[in-house]
C-alpha atoms as a PDB file:
ATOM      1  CA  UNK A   1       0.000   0.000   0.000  1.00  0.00           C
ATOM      2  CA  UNK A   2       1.441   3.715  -0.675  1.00  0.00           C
ATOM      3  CA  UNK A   3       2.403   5.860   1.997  1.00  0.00           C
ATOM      4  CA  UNK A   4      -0.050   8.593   0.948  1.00  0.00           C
ATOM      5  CA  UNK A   5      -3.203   5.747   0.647  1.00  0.00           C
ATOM      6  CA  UNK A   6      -2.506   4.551   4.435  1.00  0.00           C
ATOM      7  CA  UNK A   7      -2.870   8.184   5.307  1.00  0.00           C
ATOM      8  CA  UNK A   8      -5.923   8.627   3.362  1.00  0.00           C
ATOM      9  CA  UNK A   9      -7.371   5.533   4.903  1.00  0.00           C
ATOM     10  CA  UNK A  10      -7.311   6.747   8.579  1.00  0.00           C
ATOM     11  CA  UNK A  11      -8.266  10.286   7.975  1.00  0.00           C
ATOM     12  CA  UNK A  12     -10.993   9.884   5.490  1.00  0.00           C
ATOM     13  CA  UNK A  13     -13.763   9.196   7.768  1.00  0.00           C
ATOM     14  CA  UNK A  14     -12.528  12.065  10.403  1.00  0.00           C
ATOM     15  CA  UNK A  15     -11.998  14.126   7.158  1.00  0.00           C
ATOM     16  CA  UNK A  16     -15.626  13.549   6.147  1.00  0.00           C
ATOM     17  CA  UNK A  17     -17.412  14.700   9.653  1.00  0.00           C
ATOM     18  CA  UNK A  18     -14.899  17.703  10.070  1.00  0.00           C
ATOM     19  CA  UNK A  19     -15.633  18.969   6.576  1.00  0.00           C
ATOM     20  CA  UNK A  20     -19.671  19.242   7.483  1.00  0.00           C
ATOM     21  CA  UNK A  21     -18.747  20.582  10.827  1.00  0.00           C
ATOM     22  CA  UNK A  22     -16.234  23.417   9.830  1.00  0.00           C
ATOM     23  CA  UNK A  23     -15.501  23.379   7.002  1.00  0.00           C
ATOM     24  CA  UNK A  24     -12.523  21.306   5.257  1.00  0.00           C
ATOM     25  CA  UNK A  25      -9.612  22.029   7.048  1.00  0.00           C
ATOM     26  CA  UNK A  26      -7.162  19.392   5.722  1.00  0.00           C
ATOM     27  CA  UNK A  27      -7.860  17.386   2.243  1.00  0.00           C
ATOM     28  CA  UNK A  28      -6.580  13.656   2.569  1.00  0.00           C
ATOM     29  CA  UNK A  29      -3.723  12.954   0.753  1.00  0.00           C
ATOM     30  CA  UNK A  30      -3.786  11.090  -2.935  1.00  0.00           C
ATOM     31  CA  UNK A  31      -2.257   9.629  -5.668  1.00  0.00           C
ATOM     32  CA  UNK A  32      -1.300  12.989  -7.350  1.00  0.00           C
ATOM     33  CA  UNK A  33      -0.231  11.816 -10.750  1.00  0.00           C
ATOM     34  CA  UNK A  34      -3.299  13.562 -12.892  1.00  0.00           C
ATOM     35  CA  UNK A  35      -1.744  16.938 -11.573  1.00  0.00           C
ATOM     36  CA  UNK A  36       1.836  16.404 -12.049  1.00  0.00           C
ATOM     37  CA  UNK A  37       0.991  15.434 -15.556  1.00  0.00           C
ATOM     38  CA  UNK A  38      -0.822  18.515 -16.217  1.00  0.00           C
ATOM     39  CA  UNK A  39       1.582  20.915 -14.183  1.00  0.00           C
ATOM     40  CA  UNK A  40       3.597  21.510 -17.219  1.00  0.00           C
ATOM     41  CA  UNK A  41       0.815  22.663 -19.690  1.00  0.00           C
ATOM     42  CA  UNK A  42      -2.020  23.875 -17.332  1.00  0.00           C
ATOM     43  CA  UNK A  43      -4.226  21.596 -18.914  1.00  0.00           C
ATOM     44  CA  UNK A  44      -5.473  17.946 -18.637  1.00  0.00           C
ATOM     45  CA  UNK A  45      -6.890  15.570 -21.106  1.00  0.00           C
ATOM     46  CA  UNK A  46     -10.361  15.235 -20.446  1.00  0.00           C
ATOM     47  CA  UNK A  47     -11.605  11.146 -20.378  1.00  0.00           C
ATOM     48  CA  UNK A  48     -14.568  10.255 -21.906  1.00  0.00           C
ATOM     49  CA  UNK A  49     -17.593  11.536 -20.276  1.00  0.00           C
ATOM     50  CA  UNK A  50     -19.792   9.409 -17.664  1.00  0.00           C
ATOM     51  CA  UNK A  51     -23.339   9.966 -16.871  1.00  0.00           C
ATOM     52  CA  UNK A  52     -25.026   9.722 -13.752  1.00  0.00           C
ATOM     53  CA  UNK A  53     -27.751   7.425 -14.931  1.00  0.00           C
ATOM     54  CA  UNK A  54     -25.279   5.286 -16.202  1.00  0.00           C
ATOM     55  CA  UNK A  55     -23.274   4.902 -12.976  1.00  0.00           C
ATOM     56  CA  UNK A  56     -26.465   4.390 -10.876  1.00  0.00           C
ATOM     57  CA  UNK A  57     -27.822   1.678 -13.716  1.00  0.00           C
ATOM     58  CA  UNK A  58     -25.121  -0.312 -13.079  1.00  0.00           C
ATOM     59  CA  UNK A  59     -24.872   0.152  -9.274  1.00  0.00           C
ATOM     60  CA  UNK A  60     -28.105  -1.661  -9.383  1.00  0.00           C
ATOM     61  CA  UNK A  61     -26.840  -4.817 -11.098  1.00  0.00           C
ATOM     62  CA  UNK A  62     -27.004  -7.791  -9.020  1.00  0.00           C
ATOM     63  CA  UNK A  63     -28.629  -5.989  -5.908  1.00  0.00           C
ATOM     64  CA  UNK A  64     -31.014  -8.230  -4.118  1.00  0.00           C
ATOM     65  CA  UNK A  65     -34.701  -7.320  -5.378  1.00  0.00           C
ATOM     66  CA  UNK A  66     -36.199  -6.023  -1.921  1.00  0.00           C
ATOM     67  CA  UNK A  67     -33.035  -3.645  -2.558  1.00  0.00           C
ATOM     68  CA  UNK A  68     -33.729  -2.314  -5.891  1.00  0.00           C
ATOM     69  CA  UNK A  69     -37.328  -2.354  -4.584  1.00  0.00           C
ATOM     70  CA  UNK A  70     -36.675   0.221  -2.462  1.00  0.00           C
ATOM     71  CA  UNK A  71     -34.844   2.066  -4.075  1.00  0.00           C
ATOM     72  CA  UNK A  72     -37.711   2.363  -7.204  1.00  0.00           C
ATOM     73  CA  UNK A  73     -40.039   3.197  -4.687  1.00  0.00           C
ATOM     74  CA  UNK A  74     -37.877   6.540  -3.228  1.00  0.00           C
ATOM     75  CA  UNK A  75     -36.822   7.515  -6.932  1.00  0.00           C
ATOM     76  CA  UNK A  76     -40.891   7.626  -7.808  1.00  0.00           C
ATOM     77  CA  UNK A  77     -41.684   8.551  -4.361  1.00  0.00           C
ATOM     78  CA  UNK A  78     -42.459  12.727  -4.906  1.00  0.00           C
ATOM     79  CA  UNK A  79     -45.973  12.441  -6.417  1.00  0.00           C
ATOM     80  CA  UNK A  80     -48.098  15.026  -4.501  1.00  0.00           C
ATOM     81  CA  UNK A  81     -48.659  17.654  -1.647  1.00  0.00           C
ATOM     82  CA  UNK A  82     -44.761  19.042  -0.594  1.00  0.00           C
ATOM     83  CA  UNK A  83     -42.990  17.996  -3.894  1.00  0.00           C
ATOM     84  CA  UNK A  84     -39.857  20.034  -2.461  1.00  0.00           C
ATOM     85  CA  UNK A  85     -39.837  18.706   1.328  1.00  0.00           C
ATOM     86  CA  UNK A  86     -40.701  15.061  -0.366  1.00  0.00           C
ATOM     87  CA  UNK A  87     -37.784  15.531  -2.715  1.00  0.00           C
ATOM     88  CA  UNK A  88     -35.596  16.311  -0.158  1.00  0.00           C
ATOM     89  CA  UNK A  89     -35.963  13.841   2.047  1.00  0.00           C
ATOM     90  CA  UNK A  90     -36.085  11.083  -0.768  1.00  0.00           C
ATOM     91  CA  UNK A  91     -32.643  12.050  -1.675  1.00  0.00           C
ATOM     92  CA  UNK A  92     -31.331  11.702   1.512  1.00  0.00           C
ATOM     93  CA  UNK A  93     -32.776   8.217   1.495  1.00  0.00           C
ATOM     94  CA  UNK A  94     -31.042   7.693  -1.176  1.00  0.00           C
ATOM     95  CA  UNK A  95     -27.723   8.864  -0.383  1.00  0.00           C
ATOM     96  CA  UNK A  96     -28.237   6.897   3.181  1.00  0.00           C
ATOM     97  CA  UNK A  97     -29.183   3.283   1.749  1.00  0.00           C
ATOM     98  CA  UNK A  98     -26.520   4.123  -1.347  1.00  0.00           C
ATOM     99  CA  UNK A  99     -24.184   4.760   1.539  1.00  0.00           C
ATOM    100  CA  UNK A 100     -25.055   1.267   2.942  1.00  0.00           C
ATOM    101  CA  UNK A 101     -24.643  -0.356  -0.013  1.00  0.00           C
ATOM    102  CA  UNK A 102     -20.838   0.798  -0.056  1.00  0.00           C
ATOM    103  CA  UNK A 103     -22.150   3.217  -3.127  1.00  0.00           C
ATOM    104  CA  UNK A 104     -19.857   6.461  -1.824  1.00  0.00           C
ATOM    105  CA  UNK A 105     -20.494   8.532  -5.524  1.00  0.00           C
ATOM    106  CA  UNK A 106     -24.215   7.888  -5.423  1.00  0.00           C
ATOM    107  CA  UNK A 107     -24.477   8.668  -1.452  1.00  0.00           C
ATOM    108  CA  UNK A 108     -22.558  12.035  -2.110  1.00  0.00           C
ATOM    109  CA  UNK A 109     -24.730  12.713  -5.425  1.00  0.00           C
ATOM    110  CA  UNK A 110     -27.955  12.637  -3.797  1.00  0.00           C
ATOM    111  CA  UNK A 111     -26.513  14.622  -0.987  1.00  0.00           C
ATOM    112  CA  UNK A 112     -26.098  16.844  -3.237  1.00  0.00           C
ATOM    113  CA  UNK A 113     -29.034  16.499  -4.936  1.00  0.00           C
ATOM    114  CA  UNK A 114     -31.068  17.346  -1.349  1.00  0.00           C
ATOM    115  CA  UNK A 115     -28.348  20.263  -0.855  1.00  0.00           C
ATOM    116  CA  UNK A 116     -29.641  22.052  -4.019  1.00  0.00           C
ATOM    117  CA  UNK A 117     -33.145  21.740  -3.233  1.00  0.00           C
ATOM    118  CA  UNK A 118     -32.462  22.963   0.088  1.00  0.00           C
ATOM    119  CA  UNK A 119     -30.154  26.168  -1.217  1.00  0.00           C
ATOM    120  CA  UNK A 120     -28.311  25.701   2.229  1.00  0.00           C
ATOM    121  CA  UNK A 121     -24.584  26.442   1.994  1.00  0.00           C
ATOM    122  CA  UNK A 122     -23.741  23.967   4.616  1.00  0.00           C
ATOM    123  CA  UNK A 123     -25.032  21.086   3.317  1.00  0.00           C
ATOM    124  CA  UNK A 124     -23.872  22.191  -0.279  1.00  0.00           C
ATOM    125  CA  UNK A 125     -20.368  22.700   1.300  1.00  0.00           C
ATOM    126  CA  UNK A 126     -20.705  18.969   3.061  1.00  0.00           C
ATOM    127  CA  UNK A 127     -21.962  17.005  -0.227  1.00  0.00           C
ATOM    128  CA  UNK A 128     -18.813  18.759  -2.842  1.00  0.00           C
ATOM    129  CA  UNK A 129     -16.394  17.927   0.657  1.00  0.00           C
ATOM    130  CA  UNK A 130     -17.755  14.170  -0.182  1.00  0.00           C
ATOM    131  CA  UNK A 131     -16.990  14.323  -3.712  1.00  0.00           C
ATOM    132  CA  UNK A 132     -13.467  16.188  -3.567  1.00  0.00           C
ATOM    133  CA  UNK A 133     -12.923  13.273  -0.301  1.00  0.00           C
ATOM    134  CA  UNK A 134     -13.742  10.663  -3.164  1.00  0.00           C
ATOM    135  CA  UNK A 135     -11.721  12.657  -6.080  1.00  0.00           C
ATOM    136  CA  UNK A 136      -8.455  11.203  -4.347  1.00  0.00           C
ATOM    137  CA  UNK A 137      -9.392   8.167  -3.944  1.00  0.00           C
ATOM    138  CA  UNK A 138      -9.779   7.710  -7.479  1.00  0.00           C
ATOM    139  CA  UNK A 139      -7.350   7.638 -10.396  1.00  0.00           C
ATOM    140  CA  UNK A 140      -7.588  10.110 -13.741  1.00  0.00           C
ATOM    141  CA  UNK A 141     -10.560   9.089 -15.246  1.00  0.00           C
ATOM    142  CA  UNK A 142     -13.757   9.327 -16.633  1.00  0.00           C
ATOM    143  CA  UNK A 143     -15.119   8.420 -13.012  1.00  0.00           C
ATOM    144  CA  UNK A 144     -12.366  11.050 -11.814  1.00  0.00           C
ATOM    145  CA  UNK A 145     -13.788  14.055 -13.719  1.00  0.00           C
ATOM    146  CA  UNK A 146     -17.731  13.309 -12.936  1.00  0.00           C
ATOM    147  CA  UNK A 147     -16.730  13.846  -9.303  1.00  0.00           C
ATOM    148  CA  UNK A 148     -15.087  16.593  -9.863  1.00  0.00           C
ATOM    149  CA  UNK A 149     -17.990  18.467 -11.861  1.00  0.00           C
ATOM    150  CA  UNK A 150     -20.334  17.170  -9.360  1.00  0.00           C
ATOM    151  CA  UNK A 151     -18.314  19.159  -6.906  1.00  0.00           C
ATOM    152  CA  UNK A 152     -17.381  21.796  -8.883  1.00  0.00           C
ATOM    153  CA  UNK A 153     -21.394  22.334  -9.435  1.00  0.00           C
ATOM    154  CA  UNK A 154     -22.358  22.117  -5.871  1.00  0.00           C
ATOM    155  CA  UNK A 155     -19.383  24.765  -4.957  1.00  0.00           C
ATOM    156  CA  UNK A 156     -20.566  26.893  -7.591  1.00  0.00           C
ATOM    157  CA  UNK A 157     -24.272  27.105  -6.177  1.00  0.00           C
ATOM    158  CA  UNK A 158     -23.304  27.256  -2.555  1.00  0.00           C
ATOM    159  CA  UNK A 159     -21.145  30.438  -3.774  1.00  0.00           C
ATOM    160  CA  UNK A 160     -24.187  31.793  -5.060  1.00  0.00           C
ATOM    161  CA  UNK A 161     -25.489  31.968  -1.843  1.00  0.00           C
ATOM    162  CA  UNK A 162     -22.201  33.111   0.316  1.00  0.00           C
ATOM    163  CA  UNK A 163     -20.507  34.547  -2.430  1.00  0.00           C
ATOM    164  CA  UNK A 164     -16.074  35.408  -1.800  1.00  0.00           C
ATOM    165  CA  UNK A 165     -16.060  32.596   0.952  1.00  0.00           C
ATOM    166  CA  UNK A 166     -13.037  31.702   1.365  1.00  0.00           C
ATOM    167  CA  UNK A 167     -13.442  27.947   2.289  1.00  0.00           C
ATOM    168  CA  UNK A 168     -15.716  27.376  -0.580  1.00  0.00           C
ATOM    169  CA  UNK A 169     -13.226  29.373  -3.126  1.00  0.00           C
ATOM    170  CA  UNK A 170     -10.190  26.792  -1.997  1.00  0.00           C
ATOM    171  CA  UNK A 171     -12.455  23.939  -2.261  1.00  0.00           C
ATOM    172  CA  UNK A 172     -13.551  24.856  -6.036  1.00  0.00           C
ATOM    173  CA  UNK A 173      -9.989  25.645  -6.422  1.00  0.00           C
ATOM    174  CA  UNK A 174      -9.171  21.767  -5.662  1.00  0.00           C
ATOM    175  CA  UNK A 175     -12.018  20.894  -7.875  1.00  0.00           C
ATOM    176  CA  UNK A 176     -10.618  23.139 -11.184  1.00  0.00           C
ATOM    177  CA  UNK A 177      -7.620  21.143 -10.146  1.00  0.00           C
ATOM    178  CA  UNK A 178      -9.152  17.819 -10.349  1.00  0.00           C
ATOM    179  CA  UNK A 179     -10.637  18.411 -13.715  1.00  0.00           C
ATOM    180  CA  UNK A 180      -7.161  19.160 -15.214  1.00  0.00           C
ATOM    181  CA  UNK A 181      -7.215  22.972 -15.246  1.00  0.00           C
ATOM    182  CA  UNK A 182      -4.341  22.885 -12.941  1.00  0.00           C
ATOM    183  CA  UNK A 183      -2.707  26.042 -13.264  1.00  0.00           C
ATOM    184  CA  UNK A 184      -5.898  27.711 -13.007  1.00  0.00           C
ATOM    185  CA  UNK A 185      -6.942  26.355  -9.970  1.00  0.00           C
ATOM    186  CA  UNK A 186      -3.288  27.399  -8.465  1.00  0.00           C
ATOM    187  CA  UNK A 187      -4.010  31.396  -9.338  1.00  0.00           C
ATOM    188  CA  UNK A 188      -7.366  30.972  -7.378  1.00  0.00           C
ATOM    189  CA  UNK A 189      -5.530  29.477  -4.149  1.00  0.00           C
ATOM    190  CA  UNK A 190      -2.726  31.948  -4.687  1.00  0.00           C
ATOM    191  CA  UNK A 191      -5.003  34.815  -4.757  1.00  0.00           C
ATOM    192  CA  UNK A 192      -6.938  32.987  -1.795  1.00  0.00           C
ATOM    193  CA  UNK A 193      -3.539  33.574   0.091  1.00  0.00           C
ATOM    194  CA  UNK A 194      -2.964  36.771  -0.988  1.00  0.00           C
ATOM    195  CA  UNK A 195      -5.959  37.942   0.737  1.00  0.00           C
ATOM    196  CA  UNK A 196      -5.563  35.439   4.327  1.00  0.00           C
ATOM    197  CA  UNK A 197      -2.474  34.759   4.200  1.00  0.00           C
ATOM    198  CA  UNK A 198      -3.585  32.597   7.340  1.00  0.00           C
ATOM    199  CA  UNK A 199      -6.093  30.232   4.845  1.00  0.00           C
ATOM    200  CA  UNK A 200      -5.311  26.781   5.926  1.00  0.00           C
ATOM    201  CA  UNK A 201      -6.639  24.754   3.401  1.00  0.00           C
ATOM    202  CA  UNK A 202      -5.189  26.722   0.714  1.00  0.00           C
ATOM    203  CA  UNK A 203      -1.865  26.443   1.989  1.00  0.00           C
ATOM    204  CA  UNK A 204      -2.051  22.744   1.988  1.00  0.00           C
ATOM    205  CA  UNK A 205      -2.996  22.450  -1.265  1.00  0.00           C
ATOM    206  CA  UNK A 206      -0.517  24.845  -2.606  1.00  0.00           C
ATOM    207  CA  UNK A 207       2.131  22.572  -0.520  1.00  0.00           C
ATOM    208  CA  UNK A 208       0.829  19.382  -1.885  1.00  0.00           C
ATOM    209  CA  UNK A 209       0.554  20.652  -5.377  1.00  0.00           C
ATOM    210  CA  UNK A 210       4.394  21.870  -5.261  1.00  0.00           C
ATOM    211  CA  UNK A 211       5.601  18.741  -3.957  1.00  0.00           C
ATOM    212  CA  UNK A 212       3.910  16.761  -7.144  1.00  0.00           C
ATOM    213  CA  UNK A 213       6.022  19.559  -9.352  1.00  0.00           C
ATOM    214  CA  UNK A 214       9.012  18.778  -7.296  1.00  0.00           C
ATOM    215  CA  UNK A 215       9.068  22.533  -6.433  1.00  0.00           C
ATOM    216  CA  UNK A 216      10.254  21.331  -2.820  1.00  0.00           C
ATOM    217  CA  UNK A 217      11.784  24.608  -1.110  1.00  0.00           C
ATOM    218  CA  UNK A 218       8.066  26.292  -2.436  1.00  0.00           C
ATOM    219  CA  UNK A 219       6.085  23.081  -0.706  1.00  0.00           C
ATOM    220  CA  UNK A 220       8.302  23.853   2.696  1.00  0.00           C
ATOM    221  CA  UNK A 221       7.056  27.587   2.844  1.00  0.00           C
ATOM    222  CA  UNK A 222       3.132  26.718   2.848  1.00  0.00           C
ATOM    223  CA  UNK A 223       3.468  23.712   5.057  1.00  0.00           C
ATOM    224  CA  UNK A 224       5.238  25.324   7.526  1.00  0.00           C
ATOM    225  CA  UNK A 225       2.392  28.160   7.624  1.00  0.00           C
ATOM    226  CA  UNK A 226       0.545  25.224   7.738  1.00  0.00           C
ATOM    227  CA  UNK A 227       1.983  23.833  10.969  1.00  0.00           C
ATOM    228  CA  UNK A 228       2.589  27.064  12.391  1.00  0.00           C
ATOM    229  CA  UNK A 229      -1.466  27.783  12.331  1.00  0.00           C
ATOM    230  CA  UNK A 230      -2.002  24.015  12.789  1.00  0.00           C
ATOM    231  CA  UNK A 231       0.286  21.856  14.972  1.00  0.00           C
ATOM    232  CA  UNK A 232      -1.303  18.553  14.803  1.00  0.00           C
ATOM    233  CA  UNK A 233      -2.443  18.808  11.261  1.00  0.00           C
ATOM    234  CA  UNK A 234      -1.278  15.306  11.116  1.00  0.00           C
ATOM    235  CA  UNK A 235      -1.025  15.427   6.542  1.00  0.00           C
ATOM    236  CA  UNK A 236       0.839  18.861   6.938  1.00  0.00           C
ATOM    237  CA  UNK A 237       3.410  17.319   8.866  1.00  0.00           C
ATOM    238  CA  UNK A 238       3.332  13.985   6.436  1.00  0.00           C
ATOM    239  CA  UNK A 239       4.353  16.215   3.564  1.00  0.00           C
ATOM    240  CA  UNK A 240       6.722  18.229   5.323  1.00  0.00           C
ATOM    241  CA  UNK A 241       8.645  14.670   6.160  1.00  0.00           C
ATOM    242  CA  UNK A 242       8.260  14.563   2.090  1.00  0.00           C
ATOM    243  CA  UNK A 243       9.902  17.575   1.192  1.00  0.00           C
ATOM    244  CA  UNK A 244      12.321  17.570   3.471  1.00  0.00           C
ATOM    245  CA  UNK A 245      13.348  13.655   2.416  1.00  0.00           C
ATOM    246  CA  UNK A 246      13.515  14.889  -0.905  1.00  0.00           C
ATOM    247  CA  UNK A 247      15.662  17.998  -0.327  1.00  0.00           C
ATOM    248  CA  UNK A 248      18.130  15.359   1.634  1.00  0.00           C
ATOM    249  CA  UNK A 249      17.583  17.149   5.031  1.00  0.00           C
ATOM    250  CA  UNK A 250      17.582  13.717   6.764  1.00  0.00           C
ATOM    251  CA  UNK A 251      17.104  15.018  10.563  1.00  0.00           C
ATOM    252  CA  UNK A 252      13.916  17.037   9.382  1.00  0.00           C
ATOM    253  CA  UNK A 253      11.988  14.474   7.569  1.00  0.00           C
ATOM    254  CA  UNK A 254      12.400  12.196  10.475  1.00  0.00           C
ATOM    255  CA  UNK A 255      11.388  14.755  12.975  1.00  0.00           C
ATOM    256  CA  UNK A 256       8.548  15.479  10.865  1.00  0.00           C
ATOM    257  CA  UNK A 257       7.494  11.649   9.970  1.00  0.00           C
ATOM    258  CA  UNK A 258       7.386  10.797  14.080  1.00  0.00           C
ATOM    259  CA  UNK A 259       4.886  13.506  14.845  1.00  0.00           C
ATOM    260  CA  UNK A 260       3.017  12.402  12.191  1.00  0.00           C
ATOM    261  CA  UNK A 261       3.060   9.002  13.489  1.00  0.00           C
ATOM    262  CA  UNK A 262       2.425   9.996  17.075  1.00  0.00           C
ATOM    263  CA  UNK A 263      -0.646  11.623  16.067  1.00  0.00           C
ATOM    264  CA  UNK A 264      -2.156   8.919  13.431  1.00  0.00           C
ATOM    265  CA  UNK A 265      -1.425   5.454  15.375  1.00  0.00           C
ATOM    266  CA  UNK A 266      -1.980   2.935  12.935  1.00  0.00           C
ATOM    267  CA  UNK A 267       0.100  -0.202  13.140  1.00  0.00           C
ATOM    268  CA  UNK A 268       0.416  -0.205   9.153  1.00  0.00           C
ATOM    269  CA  UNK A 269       1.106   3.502   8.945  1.00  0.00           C
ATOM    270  CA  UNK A 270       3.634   3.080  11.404  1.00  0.00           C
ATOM    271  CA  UNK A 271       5.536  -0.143   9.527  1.00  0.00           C
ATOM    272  CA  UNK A 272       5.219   2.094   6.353  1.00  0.00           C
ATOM    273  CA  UNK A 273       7.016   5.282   8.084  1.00  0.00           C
ATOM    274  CA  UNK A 274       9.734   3.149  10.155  1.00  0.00           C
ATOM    275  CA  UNK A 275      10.079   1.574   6.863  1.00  0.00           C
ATOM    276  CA  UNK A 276      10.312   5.023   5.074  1.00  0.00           C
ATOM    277  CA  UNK A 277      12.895   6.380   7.393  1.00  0.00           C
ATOM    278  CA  UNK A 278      15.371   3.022   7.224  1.00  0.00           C
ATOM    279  CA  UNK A 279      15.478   3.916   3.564  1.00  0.00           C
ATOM    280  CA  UNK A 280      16.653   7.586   3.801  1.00  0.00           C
ATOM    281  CA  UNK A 281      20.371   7.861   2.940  1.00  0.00           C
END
C-alpha cells in the first residue's frame, strides 16, 4: 500500500465529519499523478464523459430485489402535496441506503441532490467535501472528472449563496484542479492567500501541489504556515517529512514523519514510516 493511501485511509472518515462541521480544514492525501501530468501545460486531457444514470444503472446490477425495490419506490416517491420537502428527504434516502450499499459517488450525489433543493450552503459545502474526499481516492478518469464536476457544481451554487467565501473558493480551487485545469486552480488558491495569508486549506494544497512539481523549497514555505497555524495537522506534517526527504535534510523528515506518526497510530502507517525512514540515505 502507498504511503499517501494509508494516510488517506485513517483520515478519510474524520476528514468527512470535520468537513460538514467546519468546514474542510485538511484534504486527505492522494495519488497525485493527474496533476503532475498537467503541471507543465495547465491543462489535462479530459476522459470520456460518464453519466449519472449510467453509474447508478449499473450500481443496481445484481442488488437483491427487496433492494432495488426500495430504491424504485424513493426515486418515484415525490408524487403530490410538498414535492420540495418530499424531494428532499427522498434524496437523503437515497444517499443513506446508497451509503449502505458501499455506493460512496451515489451517497454524495444525492446529498447533493437534497443540498440544491435545500439552497443551504452547509449542506452544499458537506456534499462537494464528499466528492473532492472521493476525487483522491480515485485515479484520472472518466469516473475522476464526474466527481469533480459534481463538486465543482455544488461549490458553484453554494457560492451563489455566500458569495467570496473563502473555504468554498479553496475547495472549487481543488475541484478546477481535479478536472485538469491545474494552473488555473493554483491562481485561485494563490489569490486565496494573498488575501488570508492565514487560509489553511489553501496552503495545503498549494504545498501538496508543489511537492507533485518537485518545487520542494516552495512546498516547505506553505506547510510550515501550515503547521505554524495548525500543529497537529497530522497530513501537513506527512508532507513536510516529504519535502524535506527529498531535499536530503535527513534530521527534518524524520522529525517530521514521528509527529506524524504519534498523532495517526496505525500499526500499518507506522511499519510504512519506520520503513520510510530506514530507507533515507
Amino acid at each position: 500500500m502507498k504511503r499517501a493511501q494509508i494516510v488517506l485511509c485513517v483520515l478519510a472518515v474524520a476528514a468527512v465529519v470535520l468537513l460538514y462541521a467546519f468546514g474542510p480544514t485538511r484534504v486527505p492525501p492522494k495519488n497525485t499523478g493527474m496533476a503532475s501530468a498537467s503541471m507543465a501545460s495547465g491543462q489535462g486531457v479530459a476522459p470520456a464523459s460518464l453519466h449519472t444514470d449510467s453509474l447508478i444503472h449499473q450500481a443496481k446490477q445484481g442488488l437483491p430485489a427487496n433492494v432495488l425495490m426500495r430504491i424504485t419506490e424513493l426515486e418515484n416517491s415525490v408524487v403530490r402535496g410538498d414535492v420540495k420537502n418530499q424531494q428532499i428527504q427522498a434524496f437523503r434516502q437515497l444517499a443513506h441506503l446508497w451509503d449502505s450499499l458501499s455506493q460512496p459517488d451515489l451517497a454524495a450525489y444525492y446529498f447533493g441532490k437534497a443540498a440544491m433543493l435545500q439552497a443551504n450552503p452547509q449542506a452544499l459545502q458537506f456534499a462537494a467535501g464528499l466528492f473532492l474526499n472521493r476525487v483522491q481516492q480515485t485515479s484520472p478518469g472518466a469516473l475522476h472528472t464526474w466527481q469533480a464536476l459534481q463538486a465543482d457544481s455544488l461549490l458553484q451554487r453554494a457560492l451563489q449563496l455566500k458569495p467570496g467565501n473563502d473555504t468554498l473558493q479553496t475547495m472549487l480551487a481543488q475541484a478546477t484542479i481535479e478536472q485538469g485545469a491545474v494552473m488555473q486552480g493554483v491562481q485561485q488558491l494563490l489569490a486565496i492567500v494573498k488575501r488570508d495569508s492565514n487560509n489553511v486549506p489553501a496552503h495545503l494544497l498549494l504545498g501538496r501541489l508543489s511537492i507533485t512539481s518537485g518545487q520542494y523549497p516552495r512546498a516547505i514555505e506553505h506547510l510550515q504556515k501550515v503547521v505554524s497555524l495548525q500543529p497537529q495537522n497530522a497530513e501537513a506534517l506527512y508532507y513536510l517529512g516529504v519535502a524535506y526527504r527529498e531535499t536530503g535534510h535527513r534530521q527534518e523528515a524524520v522529525r517530521y514523519f514521528q509527529e506524524c506518526k504519534a498523532l495517526i497510530r496505525d500499526p500499518d502507517f507506522d511499519r510504512e514510516i519506520d520503513s520510510l525512514i530506514q530507507t533515507m540515505p
